[in-house]
C-alpha atoms as a PDB file:
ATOM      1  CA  UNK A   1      -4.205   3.157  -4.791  1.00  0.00           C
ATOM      2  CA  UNK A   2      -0.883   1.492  -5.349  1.00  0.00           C
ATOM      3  CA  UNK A   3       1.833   1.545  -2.231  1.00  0.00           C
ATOM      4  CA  UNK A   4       4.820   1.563  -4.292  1.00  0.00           C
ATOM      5  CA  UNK A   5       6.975   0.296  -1.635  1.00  0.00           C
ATOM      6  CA  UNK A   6       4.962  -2.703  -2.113  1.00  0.00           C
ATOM      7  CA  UNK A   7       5.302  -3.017  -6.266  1.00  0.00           C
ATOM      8  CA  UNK A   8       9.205  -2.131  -6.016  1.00  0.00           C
ATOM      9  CA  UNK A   9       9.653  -5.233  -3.645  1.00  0.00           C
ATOM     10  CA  UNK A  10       7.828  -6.917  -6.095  1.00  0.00           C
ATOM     11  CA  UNK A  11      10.178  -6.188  -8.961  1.00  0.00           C
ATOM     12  CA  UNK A  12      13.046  -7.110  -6.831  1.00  0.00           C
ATOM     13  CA  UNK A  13      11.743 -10.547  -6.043  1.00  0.00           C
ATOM     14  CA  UNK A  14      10.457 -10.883  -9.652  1.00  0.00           C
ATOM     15  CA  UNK A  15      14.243 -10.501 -10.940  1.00  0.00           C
ATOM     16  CA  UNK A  16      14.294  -7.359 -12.324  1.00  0.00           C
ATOM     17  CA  UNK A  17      17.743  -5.969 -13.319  1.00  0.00           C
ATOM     18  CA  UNK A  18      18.538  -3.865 -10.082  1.00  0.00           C
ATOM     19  CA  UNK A  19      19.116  -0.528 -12.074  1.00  0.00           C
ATOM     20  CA  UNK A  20      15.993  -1.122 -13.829  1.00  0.00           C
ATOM     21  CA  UNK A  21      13.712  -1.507 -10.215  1.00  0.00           C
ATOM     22  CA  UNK A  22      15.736   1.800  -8.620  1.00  0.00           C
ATOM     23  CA  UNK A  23      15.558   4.061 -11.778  1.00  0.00           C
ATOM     24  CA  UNK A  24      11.789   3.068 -11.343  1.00  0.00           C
ATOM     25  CA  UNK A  25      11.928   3.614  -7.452  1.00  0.00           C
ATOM     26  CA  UNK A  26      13.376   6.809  -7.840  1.00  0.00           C
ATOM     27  CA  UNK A  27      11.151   7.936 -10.752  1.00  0.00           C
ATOM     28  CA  UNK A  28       8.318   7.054  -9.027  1.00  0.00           C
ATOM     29  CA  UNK A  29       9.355   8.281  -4.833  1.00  0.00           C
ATOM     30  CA  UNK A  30       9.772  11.590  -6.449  1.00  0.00           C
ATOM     31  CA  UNK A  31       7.178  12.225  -8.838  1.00  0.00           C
ATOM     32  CA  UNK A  32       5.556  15.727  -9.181  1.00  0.00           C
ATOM     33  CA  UNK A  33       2.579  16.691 -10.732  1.00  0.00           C
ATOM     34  CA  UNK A  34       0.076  19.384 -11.970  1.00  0.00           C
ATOM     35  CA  UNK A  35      -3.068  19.427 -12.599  1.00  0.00           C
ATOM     36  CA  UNK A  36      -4.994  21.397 -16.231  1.00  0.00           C
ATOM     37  CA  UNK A  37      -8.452  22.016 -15.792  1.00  0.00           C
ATOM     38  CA  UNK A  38     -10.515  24.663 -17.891  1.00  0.00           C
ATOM     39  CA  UNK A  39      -6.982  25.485 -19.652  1.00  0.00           C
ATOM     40  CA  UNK A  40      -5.676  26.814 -16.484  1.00  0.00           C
ATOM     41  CA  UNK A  41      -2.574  24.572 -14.840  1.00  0.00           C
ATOM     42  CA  UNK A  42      -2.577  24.559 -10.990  1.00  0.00           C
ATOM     43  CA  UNK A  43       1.005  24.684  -9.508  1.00  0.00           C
ATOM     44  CA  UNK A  44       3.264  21.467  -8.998  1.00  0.00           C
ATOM     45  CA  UNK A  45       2.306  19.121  -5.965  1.00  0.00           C
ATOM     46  CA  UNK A  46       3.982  15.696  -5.124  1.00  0.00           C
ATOM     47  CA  UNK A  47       2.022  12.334  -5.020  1.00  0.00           C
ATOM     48  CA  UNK A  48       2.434   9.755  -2.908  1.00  0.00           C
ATOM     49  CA  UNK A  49       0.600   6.531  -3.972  1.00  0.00           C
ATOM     50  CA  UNK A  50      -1.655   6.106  -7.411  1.00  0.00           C
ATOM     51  CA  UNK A  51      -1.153   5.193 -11.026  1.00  0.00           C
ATOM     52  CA  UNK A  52       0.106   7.424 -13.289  1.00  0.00           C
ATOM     53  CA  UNK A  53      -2.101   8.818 -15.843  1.00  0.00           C
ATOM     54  CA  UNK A  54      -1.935  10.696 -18.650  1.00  0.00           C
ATOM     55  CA  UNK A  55      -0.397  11.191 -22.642  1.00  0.00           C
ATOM     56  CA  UNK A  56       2.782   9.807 -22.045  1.00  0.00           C
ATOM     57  CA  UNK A  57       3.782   9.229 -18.354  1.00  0.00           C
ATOM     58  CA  UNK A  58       1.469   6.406 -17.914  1.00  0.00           C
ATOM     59  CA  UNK A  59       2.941   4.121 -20.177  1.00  0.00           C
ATOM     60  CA  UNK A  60       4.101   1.760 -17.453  1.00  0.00           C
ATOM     61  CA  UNK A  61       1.557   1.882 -15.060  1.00  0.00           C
ATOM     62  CA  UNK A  62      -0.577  -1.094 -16.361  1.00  0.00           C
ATOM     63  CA  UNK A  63       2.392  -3.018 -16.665  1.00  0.00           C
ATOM     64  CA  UNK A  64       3.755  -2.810 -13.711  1.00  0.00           C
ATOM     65  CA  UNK A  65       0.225  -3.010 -11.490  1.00  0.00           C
ATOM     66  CA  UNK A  66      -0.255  -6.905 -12.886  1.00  0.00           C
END
């Protein structure tokens, strides 16, 4: 699990141009998501913690988790 409260203060110490670490706090504090299994899609839920995963909204994950 990742407490992004935790990675965003990292960004902020690590220099990161401010909009950059609050489009990223945003994006991330309200993040909703659904689940496909067996071709059926459940209805949207909100996360609170985790990586993301997936085709395309995962991209930063691994970079921002090292």
């Amino acid at each position: 699990m990742v407490n992004y409260w935790h990675l965003f203060n990292k960004l902020f110490d690590d220099n990161i141009p401010y909009s950059v670490a609050r489009l990223l706090t945003f994006w991330y504090s309200h993040q909703k998501v659904a689940v496909l299994w067996h071709k059926t899609l459940s209805e949207l839920f909100s996360i609170n913690n985790g990586t993301r995963q997936g085709y395309t909204v995962g991209i930063l994950s691994p970079y921002l988790c090292t």
